[in-house]
Protein backbone atom coordinates (compact mmCIF):
# COMPACT_ATOMS: atom_id res chain seq x y z
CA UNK A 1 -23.29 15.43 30.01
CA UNK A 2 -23.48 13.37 33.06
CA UNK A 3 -22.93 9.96 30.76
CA UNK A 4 -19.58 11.93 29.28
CA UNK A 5 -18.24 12.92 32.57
CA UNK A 6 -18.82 9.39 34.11
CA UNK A 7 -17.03 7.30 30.61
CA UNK A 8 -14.30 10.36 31.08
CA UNK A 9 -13.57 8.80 34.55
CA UNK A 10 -13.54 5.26 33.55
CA UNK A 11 -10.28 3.28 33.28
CA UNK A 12 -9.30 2.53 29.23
CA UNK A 13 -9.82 -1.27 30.11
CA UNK A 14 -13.50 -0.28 31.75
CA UNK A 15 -14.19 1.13 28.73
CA UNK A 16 -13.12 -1.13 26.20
CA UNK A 17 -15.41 -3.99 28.51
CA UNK A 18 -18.50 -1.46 28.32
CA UNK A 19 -17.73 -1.65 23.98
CA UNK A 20 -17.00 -5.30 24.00
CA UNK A 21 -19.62 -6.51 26.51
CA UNK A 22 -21.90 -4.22 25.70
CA UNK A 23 -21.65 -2.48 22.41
CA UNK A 24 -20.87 0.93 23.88
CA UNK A 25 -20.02 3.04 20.85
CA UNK A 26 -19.58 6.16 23.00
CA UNK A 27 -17.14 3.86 25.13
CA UNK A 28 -15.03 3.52 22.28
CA UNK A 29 -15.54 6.96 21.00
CA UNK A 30 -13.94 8.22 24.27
CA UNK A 31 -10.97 5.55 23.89
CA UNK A 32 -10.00 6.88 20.69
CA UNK A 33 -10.52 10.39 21.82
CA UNK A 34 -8.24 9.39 24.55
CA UNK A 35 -5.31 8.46 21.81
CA UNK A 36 -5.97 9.35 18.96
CA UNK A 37 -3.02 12.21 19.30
CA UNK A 38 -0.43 9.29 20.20
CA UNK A 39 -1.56 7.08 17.54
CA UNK A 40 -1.53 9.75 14.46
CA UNK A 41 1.77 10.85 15.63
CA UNK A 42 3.43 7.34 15.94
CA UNK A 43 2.03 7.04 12.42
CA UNK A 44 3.14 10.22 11.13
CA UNK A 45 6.93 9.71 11.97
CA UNK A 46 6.58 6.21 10.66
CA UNK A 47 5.26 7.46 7.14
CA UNK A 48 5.65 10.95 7.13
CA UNK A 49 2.21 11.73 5.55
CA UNK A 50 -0.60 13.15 6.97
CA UNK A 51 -3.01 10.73 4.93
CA UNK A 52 -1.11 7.71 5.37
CA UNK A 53 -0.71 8.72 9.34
CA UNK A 54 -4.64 9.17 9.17
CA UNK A 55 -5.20 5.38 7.20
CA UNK A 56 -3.09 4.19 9.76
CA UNK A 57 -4.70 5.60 12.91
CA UNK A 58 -8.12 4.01 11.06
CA UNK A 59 -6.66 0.85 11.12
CA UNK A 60 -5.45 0.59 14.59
CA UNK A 61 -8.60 1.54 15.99
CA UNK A 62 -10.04 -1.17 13.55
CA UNK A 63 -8.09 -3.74 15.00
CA UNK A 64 -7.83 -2.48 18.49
CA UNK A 65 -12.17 -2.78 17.95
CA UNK A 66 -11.64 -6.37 16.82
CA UNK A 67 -9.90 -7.31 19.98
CA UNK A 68 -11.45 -5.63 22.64
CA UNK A 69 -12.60 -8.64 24.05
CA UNK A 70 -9.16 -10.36 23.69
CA UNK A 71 -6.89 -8.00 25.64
CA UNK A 72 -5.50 -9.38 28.90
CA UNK A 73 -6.51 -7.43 32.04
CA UNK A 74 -2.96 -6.58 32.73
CA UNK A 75 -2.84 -4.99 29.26
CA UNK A 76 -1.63 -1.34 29.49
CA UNK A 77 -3.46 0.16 26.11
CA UNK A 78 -1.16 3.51 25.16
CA UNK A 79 2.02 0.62 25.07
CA UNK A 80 -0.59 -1.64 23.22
CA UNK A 81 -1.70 0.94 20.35
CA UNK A 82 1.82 2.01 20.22
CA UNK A 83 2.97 -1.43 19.36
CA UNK A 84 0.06 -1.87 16.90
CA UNK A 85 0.90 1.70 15.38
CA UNK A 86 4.31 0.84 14.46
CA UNK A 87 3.69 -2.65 13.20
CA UNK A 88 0.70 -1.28 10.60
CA UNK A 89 3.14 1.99 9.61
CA UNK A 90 5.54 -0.58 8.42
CA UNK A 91 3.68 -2.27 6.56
CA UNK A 92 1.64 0.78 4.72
CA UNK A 93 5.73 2.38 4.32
CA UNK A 94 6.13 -0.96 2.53
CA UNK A 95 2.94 -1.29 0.05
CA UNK A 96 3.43 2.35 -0.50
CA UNK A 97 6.91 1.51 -1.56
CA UNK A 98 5.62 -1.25 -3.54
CA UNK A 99 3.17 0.90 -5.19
CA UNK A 100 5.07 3.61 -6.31
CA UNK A 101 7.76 1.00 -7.53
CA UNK A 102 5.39 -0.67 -9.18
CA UNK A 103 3.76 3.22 -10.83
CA UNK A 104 7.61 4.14 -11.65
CA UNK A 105 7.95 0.35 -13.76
CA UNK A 106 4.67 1.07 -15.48
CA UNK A 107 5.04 4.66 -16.45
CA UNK A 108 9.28 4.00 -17.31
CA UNK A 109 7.74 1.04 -19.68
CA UNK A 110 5.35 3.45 -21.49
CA UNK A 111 8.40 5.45 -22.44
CA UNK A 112 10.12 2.36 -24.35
CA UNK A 113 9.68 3.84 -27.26
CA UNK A 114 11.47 7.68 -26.62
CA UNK A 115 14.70 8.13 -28.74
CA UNK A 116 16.40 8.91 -25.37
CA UNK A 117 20.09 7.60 -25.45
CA UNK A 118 19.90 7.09 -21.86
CA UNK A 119 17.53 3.82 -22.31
CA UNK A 120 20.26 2.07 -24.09
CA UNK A 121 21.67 0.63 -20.89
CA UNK A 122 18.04 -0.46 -19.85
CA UNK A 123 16.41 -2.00 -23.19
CA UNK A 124 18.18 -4.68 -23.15
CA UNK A 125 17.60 -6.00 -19.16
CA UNK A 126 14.00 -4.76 -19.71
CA UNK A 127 13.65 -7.53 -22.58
CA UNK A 128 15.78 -9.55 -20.09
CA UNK A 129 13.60 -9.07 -17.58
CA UNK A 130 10.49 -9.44 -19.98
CA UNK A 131 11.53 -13.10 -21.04
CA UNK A 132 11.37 -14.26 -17.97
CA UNK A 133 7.73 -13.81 -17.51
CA UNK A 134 4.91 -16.54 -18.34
CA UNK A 135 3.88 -16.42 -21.93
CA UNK A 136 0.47 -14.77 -21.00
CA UNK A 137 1.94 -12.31 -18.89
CA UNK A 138 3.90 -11.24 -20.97
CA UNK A 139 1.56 -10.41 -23.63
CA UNK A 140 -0.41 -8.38 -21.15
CA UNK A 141 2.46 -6.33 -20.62
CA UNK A 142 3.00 -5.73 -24.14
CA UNK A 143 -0.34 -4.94 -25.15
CA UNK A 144 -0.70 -2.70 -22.49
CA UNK A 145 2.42 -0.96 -22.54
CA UNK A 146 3.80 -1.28 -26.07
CA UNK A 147 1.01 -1.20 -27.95
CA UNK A 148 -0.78 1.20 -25.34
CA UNK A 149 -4.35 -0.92 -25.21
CA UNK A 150 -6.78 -0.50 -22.83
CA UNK A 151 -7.66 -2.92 -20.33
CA UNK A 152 -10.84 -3.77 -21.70
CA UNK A 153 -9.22 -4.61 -25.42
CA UNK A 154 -5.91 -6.42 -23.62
CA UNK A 155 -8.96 -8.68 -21.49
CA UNK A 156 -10.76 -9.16 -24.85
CA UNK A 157 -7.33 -10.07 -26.70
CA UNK A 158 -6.25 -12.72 -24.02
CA UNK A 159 -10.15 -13.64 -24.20
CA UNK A 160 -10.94 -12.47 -20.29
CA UNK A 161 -12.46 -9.86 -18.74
CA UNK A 162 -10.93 -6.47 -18.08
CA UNK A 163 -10.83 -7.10 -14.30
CA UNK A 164 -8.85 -10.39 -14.90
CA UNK A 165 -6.65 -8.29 -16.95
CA UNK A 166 -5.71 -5.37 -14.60
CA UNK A 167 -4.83 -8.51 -12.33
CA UNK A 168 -2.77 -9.99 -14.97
CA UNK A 169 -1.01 -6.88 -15.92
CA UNK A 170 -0.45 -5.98 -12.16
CA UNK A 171 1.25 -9.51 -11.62
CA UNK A 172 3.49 -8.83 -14.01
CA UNK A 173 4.95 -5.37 -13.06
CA UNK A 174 4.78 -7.43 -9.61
CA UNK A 175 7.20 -9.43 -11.35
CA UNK A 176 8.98 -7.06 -12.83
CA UNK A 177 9.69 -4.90 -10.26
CA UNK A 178 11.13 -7.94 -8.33
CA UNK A 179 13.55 -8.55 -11.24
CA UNK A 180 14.79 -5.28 -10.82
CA UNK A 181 14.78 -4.58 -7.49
CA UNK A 182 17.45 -7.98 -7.30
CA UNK A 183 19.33 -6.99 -9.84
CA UNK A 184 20.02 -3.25 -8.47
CA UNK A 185 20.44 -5.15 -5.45
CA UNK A 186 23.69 -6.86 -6.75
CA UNK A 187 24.80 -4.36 -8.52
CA UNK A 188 23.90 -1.15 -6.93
CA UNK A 189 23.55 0.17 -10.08
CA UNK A 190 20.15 2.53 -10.70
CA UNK A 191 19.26 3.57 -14.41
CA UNK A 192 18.83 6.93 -15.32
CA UNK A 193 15.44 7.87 -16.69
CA UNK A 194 14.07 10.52 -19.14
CA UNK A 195 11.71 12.77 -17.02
CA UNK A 196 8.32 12.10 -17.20
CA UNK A 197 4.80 14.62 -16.35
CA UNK A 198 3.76 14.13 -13.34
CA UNK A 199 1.62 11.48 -12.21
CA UNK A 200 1.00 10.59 -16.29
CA UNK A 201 -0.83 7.03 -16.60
CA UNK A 202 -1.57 4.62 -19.49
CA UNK A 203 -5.34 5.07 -20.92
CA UNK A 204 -7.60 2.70 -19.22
């Protein structure tokens, strides 16, 4: 009790010198105890998700862990965590973006073949879109989405493995996506697509 009371009076920078010099987990424990609260709700406004806020908050502490023994002495650590908070929700708001761009090209592509009139305007910049990627790619992407293979067989028909596939594939929508996301871009126009289950994937 004494030990808690005493790191409880301790200045942050006193305490992030006991972790770094010392290897004072407790010190570190009571620095994120400290602001945890401002970091999870810098996050949260950032993201707007409670799990996202919480990998966030994970991550700042990582990194504010990896340089406790670089801060200056002048350093003022809420304006510090703050500043790391904001730059790490923007990126996680932007590979979440990704992501679910990425999800929304994969599961729209697994619907190529629906008799929906309203892919008409899309076929066509999909093949578009489909010519401009390497050869190899390109049969990843059609294996996997038009023929609906598995990883495994599209690794064994490209003669790879199935992790070299998934990386394949994933290039692709990569590449796909960007495509897309230029042409919309120009021409602020946005397909419409057929609705789809929620959160349906392709087998593995």
């Amino acid at each position: 009790m004494a030990a808690g009371i005493y790191l409880q009076m301790m200045s942050d920078l006193e305490l992030l010198g006991q972790y770094a010099q010392k290897n004072r987990q407790e010190a570190f424990a009571e620095l994120v105890d400290r602001h945890l609260k401002l970091v999870f709700s810098a996050a949260l406004r950032q993201v707007r998700s409670p799990e996202l806020a919480e990998e966030v908050a994970q991550s700042v502490f990582a990194d504010l862990a990896r340089n406790a023994d670089r801060l200056e002495p002048q350093t003022i650590l809420a304006a510090w965590l703050y500043q790391v908070t904001r730059r790490t929700a923007i990126n996680v708001v932007r590979g979440e973006s990704r992501r679910q761009l990425r999800e929304q090209i994969a599961l729209d592509m697994t619907t190529m073949n629906s008799n929906s009139s309203e892919w008409a305007a899309i076929e066509p910049l999909l093949d578009e879109a489909m010519e401009a990627l390497d050869g190899s790619d390109r049969t990843a992407i059609l294996l996997r989405y038009f023929q609906d293979k598995s990883l495994r067989e599209v690794g064994r028909m490209l003669g790879t493995s199935e992790d070299a596939a998934q990386k394949r594939v994933s290039r692709a929508l990569d590449q796909l996506r960007e495509f897309f996301s230029k042409l919309l871009a120009l021409a602020d126009w946005r397909p419409s697509f057929p609705p789809m289950p929620p959160n349906p994937r392709p087998r593995a």
